[in-house]
Protein backbone atom coordinates (compact mmCIF):
# COMPACT_ATOMS: atom_id res chain seq x y z
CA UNK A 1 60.77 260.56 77.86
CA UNK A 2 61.28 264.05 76.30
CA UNK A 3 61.95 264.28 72.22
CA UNK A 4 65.67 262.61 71.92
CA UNK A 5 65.42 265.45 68.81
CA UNK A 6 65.95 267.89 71.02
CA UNK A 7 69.19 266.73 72.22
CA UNK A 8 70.89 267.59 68.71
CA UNK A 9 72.51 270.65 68.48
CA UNK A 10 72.32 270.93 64.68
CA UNK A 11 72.01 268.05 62.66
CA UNK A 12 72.57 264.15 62.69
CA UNK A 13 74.88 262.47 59.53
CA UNK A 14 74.31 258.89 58.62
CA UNK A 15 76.88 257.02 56.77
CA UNK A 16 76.50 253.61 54.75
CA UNK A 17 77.07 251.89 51.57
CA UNK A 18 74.04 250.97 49.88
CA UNK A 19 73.86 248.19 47.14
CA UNK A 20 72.07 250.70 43.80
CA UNK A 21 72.62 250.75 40.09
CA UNK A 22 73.37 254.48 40.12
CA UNK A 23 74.29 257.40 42.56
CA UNK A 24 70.32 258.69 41.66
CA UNK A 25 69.11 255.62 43.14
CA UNK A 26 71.33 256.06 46.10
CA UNK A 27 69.67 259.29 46.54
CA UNK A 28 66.39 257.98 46.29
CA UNK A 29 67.01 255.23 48.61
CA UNK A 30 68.77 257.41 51.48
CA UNK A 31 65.89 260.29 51.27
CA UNK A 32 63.76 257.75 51.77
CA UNK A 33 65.64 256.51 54.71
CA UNK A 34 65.68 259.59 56.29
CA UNK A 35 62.05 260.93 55.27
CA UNK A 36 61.28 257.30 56.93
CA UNK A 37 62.95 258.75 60.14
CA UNK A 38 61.31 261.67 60.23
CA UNK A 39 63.89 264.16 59.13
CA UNK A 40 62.31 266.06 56.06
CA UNK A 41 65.29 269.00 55.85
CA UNK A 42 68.13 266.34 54.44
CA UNK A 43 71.17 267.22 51.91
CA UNK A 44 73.90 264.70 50.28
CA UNK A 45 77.30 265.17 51.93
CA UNK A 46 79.07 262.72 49.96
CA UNK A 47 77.95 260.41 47.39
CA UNK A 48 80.41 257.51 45.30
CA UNK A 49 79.11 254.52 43.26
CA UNK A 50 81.61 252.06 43.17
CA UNK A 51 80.98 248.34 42.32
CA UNK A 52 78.06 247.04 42.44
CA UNK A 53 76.94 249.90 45.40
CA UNK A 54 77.03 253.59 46.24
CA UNK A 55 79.10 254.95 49.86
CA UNK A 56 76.96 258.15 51.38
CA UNK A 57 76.58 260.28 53.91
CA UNK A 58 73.20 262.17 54.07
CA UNK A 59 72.78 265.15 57.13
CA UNK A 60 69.64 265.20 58.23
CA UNK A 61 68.81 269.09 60.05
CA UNK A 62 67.21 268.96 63.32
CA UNK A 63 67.63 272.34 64.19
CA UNK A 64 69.23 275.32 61.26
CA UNK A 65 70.33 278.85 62.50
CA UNK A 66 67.73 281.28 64.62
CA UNK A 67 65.54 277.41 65.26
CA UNK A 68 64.06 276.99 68.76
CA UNK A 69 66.70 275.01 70.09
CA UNK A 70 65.50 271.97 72.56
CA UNK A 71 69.04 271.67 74.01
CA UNK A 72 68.75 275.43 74.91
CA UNK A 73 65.55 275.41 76.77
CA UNK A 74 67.39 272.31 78.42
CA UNK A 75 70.09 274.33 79.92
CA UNK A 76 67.21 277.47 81.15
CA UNK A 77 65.18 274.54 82.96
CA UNK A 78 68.61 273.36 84.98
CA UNK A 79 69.78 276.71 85.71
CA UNK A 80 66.44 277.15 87.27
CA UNK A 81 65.11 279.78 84.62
């Protein structure tokens, strides 16, 4: 099977609520997540501690501006190029 990464036009978002003391450990915890997932390029979307948790949403970049896109060389192989 061919990398499911290069299916992604530009990024994947994950959402969750994560049980932390603080927003920083929120941010430690989701980086890791990611990291563990093998997306290294990641930025905070949204970030709220609230009770005895934080809600987030992280974006993890497959592919930024002037990349080589996978999904591109997708469409050239089925148009026969």
């Amino acid at each position: 099977m061919q990398d499911v990464f290069s299916r992604v036009l530009d990024a994947i978002d994950i959402e969750t609520y994560l049980i932390c003391e603080s927003e920083d450990e929120c941010k430690e915890i989701i980086y890791g997540i990611l990291n563990k997932m093998g997306l290294k390029d990641v930025s905070i979307v949204f970030i709220e501690h609230n009770g005895p948790g934080a809600r987030v949403r992280a974006r993890g970049y497959i592919h930024k501006p002037g990349d080589t896109y996978g999904w591109l060389e997708i469409n050239r192989r089925a148009d026969g190029q």
